[in-house]
Protein backbone atom coordinates (compact mmCIF):
# COMPACT_ATOMS: atom_id res chain seq x y z
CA UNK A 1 18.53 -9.00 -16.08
CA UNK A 2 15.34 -8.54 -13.81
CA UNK A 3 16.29 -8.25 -9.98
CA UNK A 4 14.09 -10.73 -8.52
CA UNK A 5 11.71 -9.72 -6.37
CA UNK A 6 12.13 -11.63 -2.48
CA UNK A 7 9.70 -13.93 -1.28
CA UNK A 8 6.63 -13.20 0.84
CA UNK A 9 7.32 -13.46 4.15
CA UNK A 10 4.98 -15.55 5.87
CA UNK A 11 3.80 -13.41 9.17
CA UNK A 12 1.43 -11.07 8.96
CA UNK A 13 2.34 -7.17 10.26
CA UNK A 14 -0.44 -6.34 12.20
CA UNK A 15 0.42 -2.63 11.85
CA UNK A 16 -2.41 -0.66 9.89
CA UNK A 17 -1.28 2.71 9.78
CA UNK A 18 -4.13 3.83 7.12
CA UNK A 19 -6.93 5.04 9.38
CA UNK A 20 -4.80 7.34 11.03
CA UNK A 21 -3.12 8.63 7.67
CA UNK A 22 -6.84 8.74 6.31
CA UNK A 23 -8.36 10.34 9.30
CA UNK A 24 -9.38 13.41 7.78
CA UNK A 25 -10.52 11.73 4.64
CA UNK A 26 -12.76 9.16 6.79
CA UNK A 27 -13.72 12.05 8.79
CA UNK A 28 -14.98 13.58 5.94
CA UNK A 29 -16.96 10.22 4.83
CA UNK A 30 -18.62 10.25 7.87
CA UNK A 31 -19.79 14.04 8.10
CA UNK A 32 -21.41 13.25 4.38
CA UNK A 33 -22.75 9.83 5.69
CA UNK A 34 -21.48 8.31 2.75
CA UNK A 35 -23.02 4.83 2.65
CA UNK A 36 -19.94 3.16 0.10
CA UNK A 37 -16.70 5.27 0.27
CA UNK A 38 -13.04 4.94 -0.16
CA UNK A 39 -10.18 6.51 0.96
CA UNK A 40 -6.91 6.78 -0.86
CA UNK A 41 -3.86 9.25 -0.70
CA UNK A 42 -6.13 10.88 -3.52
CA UNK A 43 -8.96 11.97 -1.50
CA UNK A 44 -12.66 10.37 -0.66
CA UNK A 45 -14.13 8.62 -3.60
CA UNK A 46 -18.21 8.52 -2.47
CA UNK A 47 -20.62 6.08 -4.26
CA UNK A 48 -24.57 6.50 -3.66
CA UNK A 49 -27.23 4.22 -5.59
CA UNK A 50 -30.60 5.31 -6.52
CA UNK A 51 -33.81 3.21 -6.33
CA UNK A 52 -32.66 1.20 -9.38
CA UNK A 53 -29.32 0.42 -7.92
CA UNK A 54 -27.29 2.69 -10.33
CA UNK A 55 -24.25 3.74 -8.92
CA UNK A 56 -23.18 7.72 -8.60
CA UNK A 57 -19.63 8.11 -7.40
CA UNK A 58 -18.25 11.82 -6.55
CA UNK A 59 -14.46 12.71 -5.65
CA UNK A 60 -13.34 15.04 -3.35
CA UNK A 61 -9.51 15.79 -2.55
CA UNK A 62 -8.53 15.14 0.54
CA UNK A 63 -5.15 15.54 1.67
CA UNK A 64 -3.53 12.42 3.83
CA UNK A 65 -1.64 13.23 6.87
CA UNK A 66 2.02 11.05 7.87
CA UNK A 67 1.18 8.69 10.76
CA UNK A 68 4.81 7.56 13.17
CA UNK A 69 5.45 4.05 11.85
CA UNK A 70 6.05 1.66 14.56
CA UNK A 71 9.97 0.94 14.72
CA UNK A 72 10.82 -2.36 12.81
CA UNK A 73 11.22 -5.71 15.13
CA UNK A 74 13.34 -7.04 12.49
CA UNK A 75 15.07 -6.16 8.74
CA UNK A 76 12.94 -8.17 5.90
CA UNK A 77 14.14 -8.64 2.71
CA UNK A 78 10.68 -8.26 1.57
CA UNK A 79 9.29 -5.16 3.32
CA UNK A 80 5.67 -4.39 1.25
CA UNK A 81 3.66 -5.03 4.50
CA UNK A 82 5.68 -2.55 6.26
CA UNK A 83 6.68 -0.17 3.91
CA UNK A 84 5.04 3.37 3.42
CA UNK A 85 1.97 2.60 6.29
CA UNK A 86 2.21 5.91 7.38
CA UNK A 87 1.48 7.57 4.15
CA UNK A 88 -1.12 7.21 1.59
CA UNK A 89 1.68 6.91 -1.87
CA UNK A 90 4.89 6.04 -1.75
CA UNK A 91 7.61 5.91 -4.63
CA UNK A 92 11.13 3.69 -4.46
CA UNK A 93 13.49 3.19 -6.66
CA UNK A 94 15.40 0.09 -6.00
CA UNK A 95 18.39 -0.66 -8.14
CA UNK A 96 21.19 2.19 -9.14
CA UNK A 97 20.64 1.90 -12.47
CA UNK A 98 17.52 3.44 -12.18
CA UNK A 99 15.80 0.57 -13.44
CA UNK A 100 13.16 -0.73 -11.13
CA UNK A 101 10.92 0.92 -9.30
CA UNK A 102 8.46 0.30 -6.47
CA UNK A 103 4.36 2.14 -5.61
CA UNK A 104 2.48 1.33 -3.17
CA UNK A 105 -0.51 2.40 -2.11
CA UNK A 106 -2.95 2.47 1.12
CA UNK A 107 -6.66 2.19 0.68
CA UNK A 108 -9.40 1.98 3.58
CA UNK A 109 -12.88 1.80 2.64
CA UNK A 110 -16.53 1.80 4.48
CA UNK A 111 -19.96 2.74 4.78
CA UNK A 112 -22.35 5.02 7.12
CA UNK A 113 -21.28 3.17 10.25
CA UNK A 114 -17.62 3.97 9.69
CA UNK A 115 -14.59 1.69 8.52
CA UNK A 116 -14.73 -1.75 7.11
CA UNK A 117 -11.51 -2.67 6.08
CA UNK A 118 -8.56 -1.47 4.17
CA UNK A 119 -5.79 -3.18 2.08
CA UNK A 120 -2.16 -1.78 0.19
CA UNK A 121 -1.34 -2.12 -3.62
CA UNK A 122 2.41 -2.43 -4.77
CA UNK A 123 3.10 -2.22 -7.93
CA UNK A 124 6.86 -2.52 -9.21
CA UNK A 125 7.99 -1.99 -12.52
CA UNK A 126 11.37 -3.55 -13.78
CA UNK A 127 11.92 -2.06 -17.12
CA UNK A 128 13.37 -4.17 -19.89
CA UNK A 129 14.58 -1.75 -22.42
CA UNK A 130 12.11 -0.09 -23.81
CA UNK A 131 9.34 -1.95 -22.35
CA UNK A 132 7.55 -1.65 -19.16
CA UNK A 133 7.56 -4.68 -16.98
CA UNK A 134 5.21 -5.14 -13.81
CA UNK A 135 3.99 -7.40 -11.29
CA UNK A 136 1.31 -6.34 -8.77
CA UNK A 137 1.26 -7.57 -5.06
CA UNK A 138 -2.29 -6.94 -3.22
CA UNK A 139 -2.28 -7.23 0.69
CA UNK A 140 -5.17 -7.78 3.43
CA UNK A 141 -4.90 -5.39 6.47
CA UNK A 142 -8.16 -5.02 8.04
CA UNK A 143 -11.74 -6.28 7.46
CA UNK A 144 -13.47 -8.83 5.46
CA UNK A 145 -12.04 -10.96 2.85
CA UNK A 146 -11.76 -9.12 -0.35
CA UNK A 147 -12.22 -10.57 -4.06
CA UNK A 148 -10.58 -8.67 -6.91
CA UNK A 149 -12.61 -8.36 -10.31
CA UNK A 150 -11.73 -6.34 -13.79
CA UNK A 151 -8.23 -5.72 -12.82
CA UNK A 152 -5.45 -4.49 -14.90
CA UNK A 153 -1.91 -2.31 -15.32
CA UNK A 154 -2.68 0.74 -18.09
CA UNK A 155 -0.11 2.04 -19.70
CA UNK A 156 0.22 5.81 -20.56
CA UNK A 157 2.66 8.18 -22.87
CA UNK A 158 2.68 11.61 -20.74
CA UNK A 159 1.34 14.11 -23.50
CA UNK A 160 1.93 17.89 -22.51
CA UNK A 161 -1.08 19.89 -22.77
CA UNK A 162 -3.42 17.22 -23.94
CA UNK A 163 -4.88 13.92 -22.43
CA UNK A 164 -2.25 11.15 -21.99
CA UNK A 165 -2.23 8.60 -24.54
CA UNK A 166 -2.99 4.91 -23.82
CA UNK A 167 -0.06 2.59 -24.53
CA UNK A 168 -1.53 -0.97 -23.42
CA UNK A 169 -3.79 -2.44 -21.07
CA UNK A 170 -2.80 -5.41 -19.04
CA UNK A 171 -5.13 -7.85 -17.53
CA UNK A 172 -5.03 -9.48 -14.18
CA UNK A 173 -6.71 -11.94 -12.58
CA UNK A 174 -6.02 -11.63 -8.70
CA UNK A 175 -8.86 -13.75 -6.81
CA UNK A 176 -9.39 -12.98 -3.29
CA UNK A 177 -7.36 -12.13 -0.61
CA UNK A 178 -8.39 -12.27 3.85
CA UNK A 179 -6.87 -12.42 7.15
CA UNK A 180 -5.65 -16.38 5.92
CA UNK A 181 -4.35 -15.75 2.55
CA UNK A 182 -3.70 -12.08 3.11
CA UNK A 183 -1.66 -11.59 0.13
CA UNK A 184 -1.13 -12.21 -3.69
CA UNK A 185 1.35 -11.70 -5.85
CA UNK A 186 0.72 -11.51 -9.90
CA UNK A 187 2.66 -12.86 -12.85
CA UNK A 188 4.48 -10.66 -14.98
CA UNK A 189 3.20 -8.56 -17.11
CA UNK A 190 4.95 -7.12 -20.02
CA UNK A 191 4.35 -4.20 -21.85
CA UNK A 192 4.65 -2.92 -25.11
CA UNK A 193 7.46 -1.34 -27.01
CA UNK A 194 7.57 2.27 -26.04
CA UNK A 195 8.84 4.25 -29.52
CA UNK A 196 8.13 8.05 -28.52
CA UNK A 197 11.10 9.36 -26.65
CA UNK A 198 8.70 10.42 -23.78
CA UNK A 199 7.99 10.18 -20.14
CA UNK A 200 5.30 7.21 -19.38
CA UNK A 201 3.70 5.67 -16.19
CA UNK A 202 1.40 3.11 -15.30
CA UNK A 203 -2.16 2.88 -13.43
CA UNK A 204 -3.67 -0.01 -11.32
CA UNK A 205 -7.23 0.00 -11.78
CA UNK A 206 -9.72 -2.74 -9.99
CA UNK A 207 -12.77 -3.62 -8.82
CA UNK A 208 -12.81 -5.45 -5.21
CA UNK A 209 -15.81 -7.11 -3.23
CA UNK A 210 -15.56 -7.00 0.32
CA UNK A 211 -17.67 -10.34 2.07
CA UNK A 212 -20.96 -9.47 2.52
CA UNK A 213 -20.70 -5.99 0.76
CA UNK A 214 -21.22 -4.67 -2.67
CA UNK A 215 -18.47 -4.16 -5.13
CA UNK A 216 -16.26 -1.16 -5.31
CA UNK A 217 -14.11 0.42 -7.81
CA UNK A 218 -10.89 1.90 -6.59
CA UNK A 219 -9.77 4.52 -7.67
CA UNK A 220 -6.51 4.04 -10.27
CA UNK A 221 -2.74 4.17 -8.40
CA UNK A 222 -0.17 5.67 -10.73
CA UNK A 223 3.48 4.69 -10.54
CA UNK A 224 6.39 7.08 -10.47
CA UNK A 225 6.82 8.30 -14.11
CA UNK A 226 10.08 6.94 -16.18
CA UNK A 227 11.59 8.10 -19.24
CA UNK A 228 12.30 6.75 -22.67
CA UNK A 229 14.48 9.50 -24.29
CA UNK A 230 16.61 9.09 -27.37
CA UNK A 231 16.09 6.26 -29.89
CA UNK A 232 14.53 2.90 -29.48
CA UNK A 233 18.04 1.35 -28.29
CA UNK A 234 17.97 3.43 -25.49
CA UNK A 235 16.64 1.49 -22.68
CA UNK A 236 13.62 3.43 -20.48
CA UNK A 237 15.22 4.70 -16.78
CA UNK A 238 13.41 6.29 -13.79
């Protein structure tokens, strides 16, 4: 059976560890006078339009640096506004039988004038034999409010020495999130039946609209890989 995950807790951490894990990554934004970026564990994605308003986005790695979380006022059973906001990715695995596991990452995004806003993506993944099984939680930390558009959980069969193969796309539907209603949680989504005895992985991929800005694309945020060895009885594990 699933492990449920706990209920949102209803205060709001006002801890926002990304601009100092993205410093050099902002940094970088800045020196290039970027007028859209984002920053993500990834690097600095840079988007600049030309007279007709097409978009051209370049990448450039950018290692993120490990911030000193606060110490914890309290224990919550639900931590994903705490958890992993001094680094840009982190990976959990949650139950001993290696059957759910937990990504999240930190994104902070802006313009020539410096940082807008920024705002963490958890994705956790309770596998149900051999079948992925994900719900996606999207949380406001700084800025204006943000509204989510063309957003879903890809699927992907690790193939050695080759491009990865697809193995479902997911859609999802998450609305807007601010400073009021400063998170949302999805449905479940379920995933196909995985036959290759392989290793697979999933990707968030969005667009997001900050108030008064133009839209963004963020970059994709891969879970931890699992693996679905043996026959199709064998259930998937991380």
């Amino acid at each position: 059976m699933e492990a449920p995950a706990a209920a949102s807790p209803t205060s709001k951490s006002t801890y926002d560890g990304a601009q100092k894990v993205f410093a050099p990554c902002i940094a970088l934004a800045m020196q290039q006078k970027s007028p859209e970026w984002i920053c993500t564990s990834a690097g600095l994605s840079s988007t600049r339009r030309d007279a007709h308003g097409t978009p051209t986005t370049t990448f450039t790695p950018v290692a993120a640096t490990t911030a000193p979380a606060p110490a914890s006022a309290s224990v919550l059973a639900d931590d994903y506004d705490t958890w992993c906001e001094s680094s840009g990715t982190c990976h959990r695995i949650i139950d001993a039988s290696r059957y759910i596991g937990e990504t999240k990452g930190n994104a902070t995004y802006g313009d020539s004038n410096g940082v807008i806003g920024s705002f963490d993506v958890i994705i956790r993944n309770s596998l149900q034999g051999r079948r992925g099984r994900w719900t996606v939680s999207l949380i406001w930390d700084y800025g204006p409010s943000l509204t989510f558009s063309d957003s879903w959980i890809n699927c992907y069969e690790v193939i050695d020495n080759w491009p990865d193969a697809d193995c479902g796309d997911h859609a999802l539907y998450p609305g807007r999130i601010s400073g009021t209603n400063w998170r949302w949680n999805s449905s479940t989504l379920y995933g196909n039946l995985l036959v290759n005895p392989k290793p697979y992985y999933a990707a968030f991929n969005t667009d997001f609209t900050p108030g008064g800005y133009s839209v963004r694309t963020l970059p994709a945020l891969e879970t931890a890989r699992f693996k679905c060895y043996g026959s199709t009885a064998d259930p998937c594990k991380f």
